[in-house]
C-alpha atoms as a PDB file:
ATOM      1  CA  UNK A   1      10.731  45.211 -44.037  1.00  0.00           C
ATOM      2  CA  UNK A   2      10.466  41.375 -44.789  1.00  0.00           C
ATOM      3  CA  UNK A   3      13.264  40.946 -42.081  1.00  0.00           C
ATOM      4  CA  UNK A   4      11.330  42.940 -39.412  1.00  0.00           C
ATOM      5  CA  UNK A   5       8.287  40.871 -40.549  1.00  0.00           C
ATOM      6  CA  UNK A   6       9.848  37.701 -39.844  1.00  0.00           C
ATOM      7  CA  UNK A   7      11.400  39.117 -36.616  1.00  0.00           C
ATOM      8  CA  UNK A   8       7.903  39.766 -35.253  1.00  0.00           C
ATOM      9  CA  UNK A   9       6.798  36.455 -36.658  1.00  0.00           C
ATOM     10  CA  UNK A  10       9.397  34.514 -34.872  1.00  0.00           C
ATOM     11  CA  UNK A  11       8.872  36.373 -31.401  1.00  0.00           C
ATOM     12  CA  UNK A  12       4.925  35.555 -31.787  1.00  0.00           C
ATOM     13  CA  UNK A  13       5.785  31.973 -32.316  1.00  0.00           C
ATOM     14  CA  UNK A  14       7.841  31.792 -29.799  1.00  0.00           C
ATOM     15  CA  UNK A  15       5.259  33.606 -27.376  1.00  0.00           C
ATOM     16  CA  UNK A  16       2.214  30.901 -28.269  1.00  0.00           C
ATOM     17  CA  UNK A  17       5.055  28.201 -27.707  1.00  0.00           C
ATOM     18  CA  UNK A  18       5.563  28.982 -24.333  1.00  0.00           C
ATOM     19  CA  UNK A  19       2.004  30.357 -23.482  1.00  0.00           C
ATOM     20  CA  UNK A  20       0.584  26.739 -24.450  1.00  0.00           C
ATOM     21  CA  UNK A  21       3.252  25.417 -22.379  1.00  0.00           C
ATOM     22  CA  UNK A  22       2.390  27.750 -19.435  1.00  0.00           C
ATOM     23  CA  UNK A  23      -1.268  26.455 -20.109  1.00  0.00           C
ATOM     24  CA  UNK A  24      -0.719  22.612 -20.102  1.00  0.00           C
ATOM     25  CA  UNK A  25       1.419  23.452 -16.925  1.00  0.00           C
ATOM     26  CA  UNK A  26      -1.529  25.280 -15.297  1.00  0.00           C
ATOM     27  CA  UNK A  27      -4.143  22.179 -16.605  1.00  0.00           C
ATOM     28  CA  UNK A  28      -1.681  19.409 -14.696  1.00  0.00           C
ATOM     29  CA  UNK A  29      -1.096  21.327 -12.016  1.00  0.00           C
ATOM     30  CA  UNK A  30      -5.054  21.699 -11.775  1.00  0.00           C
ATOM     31  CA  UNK A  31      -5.486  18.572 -12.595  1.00  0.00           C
ATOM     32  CA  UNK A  32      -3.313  17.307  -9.128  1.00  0.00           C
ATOM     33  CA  UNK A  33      -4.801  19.898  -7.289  1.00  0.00           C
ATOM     34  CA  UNK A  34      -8.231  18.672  -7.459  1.00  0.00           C
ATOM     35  CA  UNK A  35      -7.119  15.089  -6.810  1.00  0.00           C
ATOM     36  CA  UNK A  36      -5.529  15.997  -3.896  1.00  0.00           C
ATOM     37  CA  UNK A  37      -8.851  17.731  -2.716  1.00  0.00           C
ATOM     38  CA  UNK A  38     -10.699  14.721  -3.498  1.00  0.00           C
ATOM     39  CA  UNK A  39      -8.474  12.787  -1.395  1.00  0.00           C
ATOM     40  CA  UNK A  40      -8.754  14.599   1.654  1.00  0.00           C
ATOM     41  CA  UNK A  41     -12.107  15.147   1.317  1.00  0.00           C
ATOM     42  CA  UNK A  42     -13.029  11.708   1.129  1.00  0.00           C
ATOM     43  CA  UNK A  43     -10.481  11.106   4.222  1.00  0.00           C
ATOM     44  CA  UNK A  44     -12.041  13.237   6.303  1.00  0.00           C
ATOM     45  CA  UNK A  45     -15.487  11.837   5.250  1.00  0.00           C
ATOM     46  CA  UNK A  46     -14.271   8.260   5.851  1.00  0.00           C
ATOM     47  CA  UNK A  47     -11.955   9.115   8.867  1.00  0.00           C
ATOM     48  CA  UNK A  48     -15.108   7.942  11.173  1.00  0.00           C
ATOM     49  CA  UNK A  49     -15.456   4.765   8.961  1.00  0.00           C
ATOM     50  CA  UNK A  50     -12.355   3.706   9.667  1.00  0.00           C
ATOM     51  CA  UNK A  51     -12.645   3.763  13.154  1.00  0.00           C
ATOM     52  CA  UNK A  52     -15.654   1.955  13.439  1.00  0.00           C
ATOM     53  CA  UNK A  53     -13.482  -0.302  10.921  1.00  0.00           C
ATOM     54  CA  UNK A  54     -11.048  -0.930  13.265  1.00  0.00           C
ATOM     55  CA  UNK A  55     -13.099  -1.315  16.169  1.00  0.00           C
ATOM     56  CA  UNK A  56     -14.929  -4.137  14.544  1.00  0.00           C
ATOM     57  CA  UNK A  57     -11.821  -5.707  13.590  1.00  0.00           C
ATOM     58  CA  UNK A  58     -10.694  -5.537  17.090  1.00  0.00           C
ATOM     59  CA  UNK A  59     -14.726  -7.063  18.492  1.00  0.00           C
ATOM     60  CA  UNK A  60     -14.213 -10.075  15.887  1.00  0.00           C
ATOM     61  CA  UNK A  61     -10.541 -10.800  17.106  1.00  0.00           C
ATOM     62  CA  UNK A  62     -12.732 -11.405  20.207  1.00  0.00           C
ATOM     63  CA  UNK A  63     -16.290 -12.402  19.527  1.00  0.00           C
ATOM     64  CA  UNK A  64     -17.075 -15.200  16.669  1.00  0.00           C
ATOM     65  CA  UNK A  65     -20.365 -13.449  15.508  1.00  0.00           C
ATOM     66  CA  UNK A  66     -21.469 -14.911  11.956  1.00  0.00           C
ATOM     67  CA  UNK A  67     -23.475 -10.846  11.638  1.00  0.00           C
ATOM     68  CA  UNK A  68     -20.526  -8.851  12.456  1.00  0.00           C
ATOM     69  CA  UNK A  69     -18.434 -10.532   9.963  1.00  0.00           C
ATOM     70  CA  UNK A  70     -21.080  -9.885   7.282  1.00  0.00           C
ATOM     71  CA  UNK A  71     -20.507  -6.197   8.325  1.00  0.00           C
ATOM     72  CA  UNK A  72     -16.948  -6.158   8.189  1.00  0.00           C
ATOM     73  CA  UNK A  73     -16.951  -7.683   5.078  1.00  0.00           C
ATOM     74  CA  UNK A  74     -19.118  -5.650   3.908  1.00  0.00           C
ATOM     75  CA  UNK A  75     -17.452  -2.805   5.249  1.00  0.00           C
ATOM     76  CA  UNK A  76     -14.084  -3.929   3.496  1.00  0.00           C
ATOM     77  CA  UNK A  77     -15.706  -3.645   0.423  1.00  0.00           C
ATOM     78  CA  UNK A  78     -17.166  -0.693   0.576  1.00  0.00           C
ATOM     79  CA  UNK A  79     -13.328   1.086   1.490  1.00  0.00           C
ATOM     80  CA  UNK A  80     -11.767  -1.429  -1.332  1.00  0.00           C
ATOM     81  CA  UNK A  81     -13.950   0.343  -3.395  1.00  0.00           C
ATOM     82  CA  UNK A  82     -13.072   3.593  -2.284  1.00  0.00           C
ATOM     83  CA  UNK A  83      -9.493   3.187  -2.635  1.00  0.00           C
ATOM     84  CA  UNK A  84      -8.732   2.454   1.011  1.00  0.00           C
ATOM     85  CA  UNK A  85      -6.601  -0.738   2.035  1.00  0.00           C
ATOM     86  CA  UNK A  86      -6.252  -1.939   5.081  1.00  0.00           C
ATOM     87  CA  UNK A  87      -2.180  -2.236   6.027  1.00  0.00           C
ATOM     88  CA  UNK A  88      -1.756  -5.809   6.236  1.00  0.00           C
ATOM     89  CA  UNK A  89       2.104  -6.571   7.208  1.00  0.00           C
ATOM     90  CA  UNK A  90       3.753  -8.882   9.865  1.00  0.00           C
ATOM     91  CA  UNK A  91       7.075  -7.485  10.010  1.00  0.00           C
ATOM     92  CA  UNK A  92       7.846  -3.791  10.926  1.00  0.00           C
ATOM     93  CA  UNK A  93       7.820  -1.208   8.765  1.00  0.00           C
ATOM     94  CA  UNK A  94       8.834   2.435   9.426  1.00  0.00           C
ATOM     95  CA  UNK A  95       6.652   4.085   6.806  1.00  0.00           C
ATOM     96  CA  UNK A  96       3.479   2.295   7.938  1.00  0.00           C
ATOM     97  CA  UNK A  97       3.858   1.847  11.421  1.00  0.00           C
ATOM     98  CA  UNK A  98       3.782   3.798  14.786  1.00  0.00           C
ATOM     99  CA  UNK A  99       5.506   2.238  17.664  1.00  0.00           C
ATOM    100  CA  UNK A 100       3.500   2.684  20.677  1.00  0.00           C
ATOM    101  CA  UNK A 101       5.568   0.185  22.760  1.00  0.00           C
ATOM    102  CA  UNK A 102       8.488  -2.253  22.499  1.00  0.00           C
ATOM    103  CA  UNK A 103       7.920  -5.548  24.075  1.00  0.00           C
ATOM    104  CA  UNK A 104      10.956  -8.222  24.651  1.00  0.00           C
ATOM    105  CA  UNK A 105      10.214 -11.683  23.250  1.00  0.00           C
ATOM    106  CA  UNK A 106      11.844 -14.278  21.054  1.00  0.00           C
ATOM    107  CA  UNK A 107       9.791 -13.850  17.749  1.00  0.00           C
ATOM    108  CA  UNK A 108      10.498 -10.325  16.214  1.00  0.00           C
ATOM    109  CA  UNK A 109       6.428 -10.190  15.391  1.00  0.00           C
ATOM    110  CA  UNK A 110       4.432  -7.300  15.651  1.00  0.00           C
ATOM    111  CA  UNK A 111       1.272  -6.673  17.394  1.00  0.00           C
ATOM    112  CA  UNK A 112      -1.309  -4.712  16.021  1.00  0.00           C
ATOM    113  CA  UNK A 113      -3.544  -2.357  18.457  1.00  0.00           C
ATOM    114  CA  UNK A 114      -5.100  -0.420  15.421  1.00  0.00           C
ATOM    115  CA  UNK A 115      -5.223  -0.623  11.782  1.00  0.00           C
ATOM    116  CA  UNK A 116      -3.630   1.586   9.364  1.00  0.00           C
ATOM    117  CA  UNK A 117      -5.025   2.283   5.986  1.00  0.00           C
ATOM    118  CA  UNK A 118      -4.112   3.679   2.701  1.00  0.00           C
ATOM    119  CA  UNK A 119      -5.469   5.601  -0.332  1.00  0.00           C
ATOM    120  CA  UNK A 120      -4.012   4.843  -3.783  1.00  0.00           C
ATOM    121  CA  UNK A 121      -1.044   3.014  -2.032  1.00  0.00           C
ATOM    122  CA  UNK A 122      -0.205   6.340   0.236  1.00  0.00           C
ATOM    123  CA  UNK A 123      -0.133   6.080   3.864  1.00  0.00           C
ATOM    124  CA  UNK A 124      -3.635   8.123   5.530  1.00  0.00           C
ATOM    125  CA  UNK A 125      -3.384   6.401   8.924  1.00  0.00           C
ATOM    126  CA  UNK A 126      -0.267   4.531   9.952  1.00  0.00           C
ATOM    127  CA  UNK A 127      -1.087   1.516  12.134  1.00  0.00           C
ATOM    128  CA  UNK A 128      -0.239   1.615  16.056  1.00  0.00           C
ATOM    129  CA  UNK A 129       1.920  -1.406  16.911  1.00  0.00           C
ATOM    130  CA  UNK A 130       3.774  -2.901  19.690  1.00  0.00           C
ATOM    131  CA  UNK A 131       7.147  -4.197  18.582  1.00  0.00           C
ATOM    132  CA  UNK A 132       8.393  -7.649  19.567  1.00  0.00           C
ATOM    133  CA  UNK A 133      11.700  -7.680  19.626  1.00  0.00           C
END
């Protein structure tokens, strides 16, 4: 009887052993779950932010206007505090960029036509370039 005791004994062990693991797997996996919601719920809420991001990016490559560049810094701020960076890169890169058009020129620069942007150092918007090459 002690035998069969311990035999039932061992099995429950080994039962709450893998039923807390099953449970820490189920918090983690939870856990990224709701992350990832955040994530694209505050890209799709800033999606139209970003635009208007890039748009005055684009109006201040062109207009020197002392108020606008209180907005965009501003702006900046705001997405630097909400995780977003803008992509800021000269040379071309595959996992950030989309290549809208390949120029031919001496200087293997790119130019950018609109910004790309990431959240916690992952890609949401890869920037549109034309490739100098």
């Amino acid at each position: 009887m002690n035998e069969e005791f311990e035999a039932q004994l061992k099995e429950a062990n080994e039962k709450y052993i893998r039923l807390a693991a099953d449970f820490e797997n189920y918090k983690k996996r939870t856990n990224k779950e709701k992350e990832e919601i955040r994530n694209n719920t505050k890209i799709e809420m800033l999606s139209t932010i970003l635009e208007i991001d890039n748009d005055i990016s684009i109006a201040l490559n062109n207009i020197q206007d002392e108020g606008m560049l209180l907005i965009y810094k501003k702006l900046e701020d705001f997405l630097l505090n909400n995780g977003i960076k803008s992509i800021q890169t000269d040379t071309y890169d595959e996992n950030l960029h989309d290549v809208i058009s390949v120029s031919e020129t001496e200087d293997n620069k790119i130019i950018v036509l609109s910004k790309g942007y990431t959240l916690n150092d992952k890609v949401i918007k890869h920037a549109k370039i034309i490739l100098n090459k």
